[in-house]
Protein backbone atom coordinates (compact mmCIF):
# COMPACT_ATOMS: atom_id res chain seq x y z
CA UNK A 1 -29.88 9.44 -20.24
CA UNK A 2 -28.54 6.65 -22.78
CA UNK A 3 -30.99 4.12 -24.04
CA UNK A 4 -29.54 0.56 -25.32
CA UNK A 5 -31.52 -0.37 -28.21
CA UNK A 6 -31.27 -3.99 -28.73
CA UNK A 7 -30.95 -5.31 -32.50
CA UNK A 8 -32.31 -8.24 -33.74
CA UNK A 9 -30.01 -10.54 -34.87
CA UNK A 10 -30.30 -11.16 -38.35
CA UNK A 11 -31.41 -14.06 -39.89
CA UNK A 12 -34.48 -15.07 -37.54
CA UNK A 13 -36.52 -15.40 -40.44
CA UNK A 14 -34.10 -18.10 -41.65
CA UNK A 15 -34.21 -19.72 -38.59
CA UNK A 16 -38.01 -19.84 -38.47
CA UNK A 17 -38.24 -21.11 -41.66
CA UNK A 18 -35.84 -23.71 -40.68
CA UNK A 19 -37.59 -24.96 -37.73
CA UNK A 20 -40.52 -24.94 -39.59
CA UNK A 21 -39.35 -27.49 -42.09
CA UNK A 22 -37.77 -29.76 -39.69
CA UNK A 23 -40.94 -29.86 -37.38
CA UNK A 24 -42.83 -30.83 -40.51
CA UNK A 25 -40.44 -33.93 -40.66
CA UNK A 26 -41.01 -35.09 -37.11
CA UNK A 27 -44.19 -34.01 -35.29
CA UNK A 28 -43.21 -36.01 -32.28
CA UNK A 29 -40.07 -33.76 -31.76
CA UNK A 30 -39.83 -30.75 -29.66
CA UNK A 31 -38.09 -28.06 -31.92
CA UNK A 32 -37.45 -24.50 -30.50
CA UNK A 33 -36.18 -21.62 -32.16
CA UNK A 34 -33.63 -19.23 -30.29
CA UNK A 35 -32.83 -21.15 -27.39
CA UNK A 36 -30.82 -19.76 -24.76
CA UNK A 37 -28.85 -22.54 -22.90
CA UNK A 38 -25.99 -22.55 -20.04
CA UNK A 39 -22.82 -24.42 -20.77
CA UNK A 40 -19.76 -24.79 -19.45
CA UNK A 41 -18.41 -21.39 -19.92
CA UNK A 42 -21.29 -19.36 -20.00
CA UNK A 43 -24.84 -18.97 -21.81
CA UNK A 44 -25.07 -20.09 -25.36
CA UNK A 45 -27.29 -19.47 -27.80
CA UNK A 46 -28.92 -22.29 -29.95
CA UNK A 47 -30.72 -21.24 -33.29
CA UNK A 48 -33.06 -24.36 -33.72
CA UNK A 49 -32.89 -26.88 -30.93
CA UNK A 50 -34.60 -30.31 -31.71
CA UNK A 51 -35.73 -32.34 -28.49
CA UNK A 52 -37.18 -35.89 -28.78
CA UNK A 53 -36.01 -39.57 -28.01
CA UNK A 54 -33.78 -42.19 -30.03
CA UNK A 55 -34.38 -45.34 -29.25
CA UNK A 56 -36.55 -45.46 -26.38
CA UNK A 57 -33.53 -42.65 -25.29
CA UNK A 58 -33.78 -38.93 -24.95
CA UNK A 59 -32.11 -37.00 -27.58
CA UNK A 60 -30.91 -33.60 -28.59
CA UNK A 61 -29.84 -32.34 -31.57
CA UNK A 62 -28.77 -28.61 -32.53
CA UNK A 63 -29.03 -26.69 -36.31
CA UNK A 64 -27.07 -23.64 -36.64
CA UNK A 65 -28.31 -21.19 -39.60
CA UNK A 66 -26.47 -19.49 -41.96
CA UNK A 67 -28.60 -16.75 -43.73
CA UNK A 68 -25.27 -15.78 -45.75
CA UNK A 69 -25.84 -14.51 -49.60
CA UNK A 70 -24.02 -16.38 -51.48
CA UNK A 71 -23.26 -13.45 -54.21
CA UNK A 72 -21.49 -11.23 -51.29
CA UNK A 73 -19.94 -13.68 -48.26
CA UNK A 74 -20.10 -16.80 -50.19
CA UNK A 75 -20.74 -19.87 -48.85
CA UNK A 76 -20.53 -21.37 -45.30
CA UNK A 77 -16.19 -22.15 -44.08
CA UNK A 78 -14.88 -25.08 -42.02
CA UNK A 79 -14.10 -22.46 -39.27
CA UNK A 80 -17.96 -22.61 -39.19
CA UNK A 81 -17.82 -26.67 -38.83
CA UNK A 82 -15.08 -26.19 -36.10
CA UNK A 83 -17.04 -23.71 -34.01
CA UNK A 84 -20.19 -25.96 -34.26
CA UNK A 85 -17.77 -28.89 -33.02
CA UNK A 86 -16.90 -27.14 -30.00
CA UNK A 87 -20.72 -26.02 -28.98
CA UNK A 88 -21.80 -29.33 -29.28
CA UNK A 89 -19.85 -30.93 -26.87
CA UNK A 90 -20.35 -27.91 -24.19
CA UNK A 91 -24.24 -28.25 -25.13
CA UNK A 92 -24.39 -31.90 -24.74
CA UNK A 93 -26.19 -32.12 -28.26
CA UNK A 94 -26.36 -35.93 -29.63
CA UNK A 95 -26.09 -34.62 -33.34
CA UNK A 96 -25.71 -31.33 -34.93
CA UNK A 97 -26.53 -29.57 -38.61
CA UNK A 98 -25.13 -26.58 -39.85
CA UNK A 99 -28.07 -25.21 -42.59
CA UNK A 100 -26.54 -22.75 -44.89
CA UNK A 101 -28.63 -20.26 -46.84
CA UNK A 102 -25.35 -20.11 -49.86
CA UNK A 103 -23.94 -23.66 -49.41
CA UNK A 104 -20.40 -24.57 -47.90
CA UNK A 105 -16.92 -24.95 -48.94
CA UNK A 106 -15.08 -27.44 -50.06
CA UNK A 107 -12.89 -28.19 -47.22
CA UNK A 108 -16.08 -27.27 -45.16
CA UNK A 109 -17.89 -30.31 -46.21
CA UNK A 110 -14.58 -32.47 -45.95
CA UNK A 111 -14.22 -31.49 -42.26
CA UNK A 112 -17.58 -32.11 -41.30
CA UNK A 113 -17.93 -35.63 -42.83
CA UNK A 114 -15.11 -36.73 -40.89
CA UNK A 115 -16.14 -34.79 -36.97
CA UNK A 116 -20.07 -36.30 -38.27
CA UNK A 117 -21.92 -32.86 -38.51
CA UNK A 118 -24.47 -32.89 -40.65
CA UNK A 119 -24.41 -30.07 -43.46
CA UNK A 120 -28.14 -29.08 -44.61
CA UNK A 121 -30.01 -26.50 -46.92
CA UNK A 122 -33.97 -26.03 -46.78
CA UNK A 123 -36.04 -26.10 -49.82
CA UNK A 124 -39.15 -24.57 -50.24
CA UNK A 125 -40.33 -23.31 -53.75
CA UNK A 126 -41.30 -19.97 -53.73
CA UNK A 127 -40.28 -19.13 -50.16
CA UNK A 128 -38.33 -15.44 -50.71
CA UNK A 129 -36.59 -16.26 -47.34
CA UNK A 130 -34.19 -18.78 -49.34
CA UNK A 131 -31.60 -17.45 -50.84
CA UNK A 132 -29.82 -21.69 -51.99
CA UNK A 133 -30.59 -23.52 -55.12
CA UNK A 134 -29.82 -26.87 -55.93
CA UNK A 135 -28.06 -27.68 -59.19
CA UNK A 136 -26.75 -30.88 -60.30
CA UNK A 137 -25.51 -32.63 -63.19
CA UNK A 138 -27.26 -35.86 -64.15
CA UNK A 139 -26.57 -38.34 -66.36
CA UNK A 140 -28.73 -40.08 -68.71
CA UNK A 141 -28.32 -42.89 -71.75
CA UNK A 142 -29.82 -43.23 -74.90
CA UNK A 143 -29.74 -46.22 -77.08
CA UNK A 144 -30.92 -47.74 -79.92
CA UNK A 145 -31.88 -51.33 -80.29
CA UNK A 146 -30.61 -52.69 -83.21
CA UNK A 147 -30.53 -56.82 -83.41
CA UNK A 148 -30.88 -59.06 -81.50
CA UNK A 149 -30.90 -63.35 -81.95
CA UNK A 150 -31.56 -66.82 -80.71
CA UNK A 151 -29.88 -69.95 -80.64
CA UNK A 152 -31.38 -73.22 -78.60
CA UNK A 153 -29.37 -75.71 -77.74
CA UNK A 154 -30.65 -79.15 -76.52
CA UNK A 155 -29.40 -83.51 -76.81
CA UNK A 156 -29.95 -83.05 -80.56
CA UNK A 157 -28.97 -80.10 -83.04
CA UNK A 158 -31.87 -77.48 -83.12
CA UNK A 159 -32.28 -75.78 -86.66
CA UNK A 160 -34.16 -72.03 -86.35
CA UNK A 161 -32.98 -70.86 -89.81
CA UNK A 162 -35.36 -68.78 -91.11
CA UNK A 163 -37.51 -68.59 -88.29
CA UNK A 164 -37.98 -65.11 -87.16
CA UNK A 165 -37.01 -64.26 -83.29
CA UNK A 166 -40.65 -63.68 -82.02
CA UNK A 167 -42.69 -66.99 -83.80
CA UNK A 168 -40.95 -69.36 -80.89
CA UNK A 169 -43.23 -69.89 -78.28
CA UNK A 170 -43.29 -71.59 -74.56
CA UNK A 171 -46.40 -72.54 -74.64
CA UNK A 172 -48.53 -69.64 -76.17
CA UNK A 173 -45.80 -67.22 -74.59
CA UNK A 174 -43.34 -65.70 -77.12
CA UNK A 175 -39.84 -66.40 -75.89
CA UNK A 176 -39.32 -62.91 -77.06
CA UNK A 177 -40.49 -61.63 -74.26
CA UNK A 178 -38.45 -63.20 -71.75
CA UNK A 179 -35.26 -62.27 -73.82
CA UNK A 180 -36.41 -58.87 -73.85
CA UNK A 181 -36.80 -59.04 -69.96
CA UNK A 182 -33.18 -60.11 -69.60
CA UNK A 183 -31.78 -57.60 -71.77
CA UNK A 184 -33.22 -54.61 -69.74
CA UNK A 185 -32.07 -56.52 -66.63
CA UNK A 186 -28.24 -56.27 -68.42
CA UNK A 187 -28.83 -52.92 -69.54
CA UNK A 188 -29.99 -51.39 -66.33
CA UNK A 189 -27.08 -53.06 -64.13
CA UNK A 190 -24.13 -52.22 -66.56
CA UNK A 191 -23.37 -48.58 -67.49
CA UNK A 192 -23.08 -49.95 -71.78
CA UNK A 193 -24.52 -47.64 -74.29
CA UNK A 194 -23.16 -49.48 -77.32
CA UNK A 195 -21.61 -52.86 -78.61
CA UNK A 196 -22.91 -56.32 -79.14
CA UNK A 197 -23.48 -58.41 -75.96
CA UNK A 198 -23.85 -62.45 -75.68
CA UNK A 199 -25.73 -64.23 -72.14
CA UNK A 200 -26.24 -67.63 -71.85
CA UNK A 201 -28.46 -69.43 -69.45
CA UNK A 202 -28.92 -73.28 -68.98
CA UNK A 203 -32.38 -74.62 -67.59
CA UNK A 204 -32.78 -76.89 -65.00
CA UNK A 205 -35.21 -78.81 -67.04
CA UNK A 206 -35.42 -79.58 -70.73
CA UNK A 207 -38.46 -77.58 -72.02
CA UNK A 208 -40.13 -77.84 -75.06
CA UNK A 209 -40.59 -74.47 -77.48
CA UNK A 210 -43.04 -74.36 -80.58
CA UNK A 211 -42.67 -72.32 -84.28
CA UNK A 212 -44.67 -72.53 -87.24
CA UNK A 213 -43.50 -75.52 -88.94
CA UNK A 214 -41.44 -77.06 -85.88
CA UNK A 215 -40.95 -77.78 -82.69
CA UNK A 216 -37.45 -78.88 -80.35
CA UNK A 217 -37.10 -79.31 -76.89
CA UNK A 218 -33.22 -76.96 -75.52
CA UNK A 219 -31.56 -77.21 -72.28
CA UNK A 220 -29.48 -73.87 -72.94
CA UNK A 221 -30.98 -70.93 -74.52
CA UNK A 222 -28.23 -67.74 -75.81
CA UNK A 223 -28.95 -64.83 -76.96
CA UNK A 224 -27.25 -61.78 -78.76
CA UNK A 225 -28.09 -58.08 -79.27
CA UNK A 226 -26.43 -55.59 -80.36
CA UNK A 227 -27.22 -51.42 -79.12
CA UNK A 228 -25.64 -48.29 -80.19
CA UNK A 229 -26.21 -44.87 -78.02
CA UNK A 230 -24.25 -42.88 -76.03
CA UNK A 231 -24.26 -41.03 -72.29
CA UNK A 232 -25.46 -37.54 -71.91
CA UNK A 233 -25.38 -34.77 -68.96
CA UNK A 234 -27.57 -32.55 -68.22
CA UNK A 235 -27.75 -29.54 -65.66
CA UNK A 236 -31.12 -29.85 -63.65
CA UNK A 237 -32.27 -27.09 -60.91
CA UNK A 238 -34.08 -29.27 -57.89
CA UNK A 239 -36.36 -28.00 -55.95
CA UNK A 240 -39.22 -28.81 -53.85
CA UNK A 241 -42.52 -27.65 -51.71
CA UNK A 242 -40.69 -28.73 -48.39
CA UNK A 243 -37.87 -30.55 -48.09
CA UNK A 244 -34.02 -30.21 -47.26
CA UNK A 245 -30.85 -31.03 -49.56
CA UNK A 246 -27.61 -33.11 -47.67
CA UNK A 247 -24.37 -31.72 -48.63
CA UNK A 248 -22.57 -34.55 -47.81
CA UNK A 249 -24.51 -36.85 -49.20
CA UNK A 250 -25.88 -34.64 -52.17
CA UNK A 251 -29.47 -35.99 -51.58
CA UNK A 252 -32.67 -34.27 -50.99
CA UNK A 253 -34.95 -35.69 -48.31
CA UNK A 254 -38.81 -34.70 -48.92
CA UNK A 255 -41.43 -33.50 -46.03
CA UNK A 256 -43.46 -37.16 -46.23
CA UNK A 257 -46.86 -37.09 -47.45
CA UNK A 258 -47.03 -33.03 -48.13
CA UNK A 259 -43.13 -32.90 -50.22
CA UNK A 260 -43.39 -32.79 -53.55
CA UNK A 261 -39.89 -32.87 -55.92
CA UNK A 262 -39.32 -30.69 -58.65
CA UNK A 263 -36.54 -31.27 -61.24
CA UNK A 264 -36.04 -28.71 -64.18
């Protein structure tokens, strides 16, 4: 007599840990793991099936796993994507994920963005079941301050020769201050690192400023300053206690109140 022996398909332990991590972002939802479902042309089987509602409407989403190793079959294809386009509609599935244990290919995450399948990979530090690392290049700026000056402008010439840029006062406020202000406001919307930079603003109201030895009331205030510095990239691995990392977006989404980020 022949005995069948049934193997166990490989990568369970991927999908648990899967399903694990996407319960943890909605407790609400119904997630199963393995599902066995009957479509149009026969059973199919669902790795991680996520049941809850959408707008007051019940919804179903699917997440095929991928436990590939990246250093032997590489990452995830678009014949992948297509064969996950074709379930979906047999399963009735409102969205769908592929999560890939080695990442995907380019033309992968190209065909995907445009058929709206969502392209995922789990993150939890330390778990041996993960096989995916995030690295990214960032870029970061860093500038010197080097000058930076004053001119008031009001109905009659205003002479600040000689004064030095932090002695003029609103009231007992250094104007300083508010110049600084809009010069991190510049810097932080424009990608400079270097050059010399003018802004002018005109105030509604005259308004009176004070130095030692003077006083003037300005309707326009400019100011100059000048930086020098330059951009710099960096190669950062991200990871974090629970969380998941969109492809197509290149973000990473924490578990709320237990996810912690992790940037080396």
């Amino acid at each position: 007599m022949a005995f069948k022996i049934k193997k166990r398909k490989q990568g369970r332990e991927y999908e648990k840990l899967v399903a694990e991590i996407v319960r943890a972002f909605d407790s609400s939802a119904k997630v199963t793991q393995g599902k066995w479902v009957v479509g149009p042309d026969g059973r199919r089987e669902l790795d991680v099936l996520i049941e809850g509602t959408a707008g007051g409407c019940p919804s179903k989403g699917i997440i095929e796993c991928k436990d590939f190793n990246p250093w032997t079959t590489g990452p995830v294809g678009i014949n992948y994507v297509d064969a996950l386009d074709s379930k979906r509609h047999d399963v009735g599935a409102q969205f769908s994920l592929i999560c890939s244990n080695a990442g995907f290919t380019s033309d992968a995450i190209r065909k995907a963005k445009r058929v709206k399948i969502g392209l995922i990979s789990v993150m939890r530090k330390g778990d041996r079941r993960l096989r995916f690392a995030v690295v990214e290049d960032i870029y970061t700026r860093k500038m010197r301050f080097v000058s930076a000056s004053l001119t008031l402008t009001g109905n009659t010439p205003i002479n600040l020769n000689g004064v030095p840029f932090h002695e003029i006062l609103y009231g007992t406020v250094p104007l300083a201050n508010w110049i600084y202000h809009r010069i991190m406001l510049l810097i932080g919307s424009n990608p400079i690192v270097k050059g010399t930079f003018k802004a002018s603003h005109a105030l509604g109201v005259p308004l009176v400023f004070e130095w030692p030895g003077g006083s003037a009331e300005s309707t326009n205030i400019t100011f100059r300053f000048t930086i020098e510095g330059a951009w710099f990239s960096h190669q950062v691995n991200i990871d974090s206690t629970a969380g998941i990392y969109d492809w197509i977006r290149r973000r990473v989404r924490v578990v709320p109140g237990d996810g912690q980020l992790e940037i080396k």
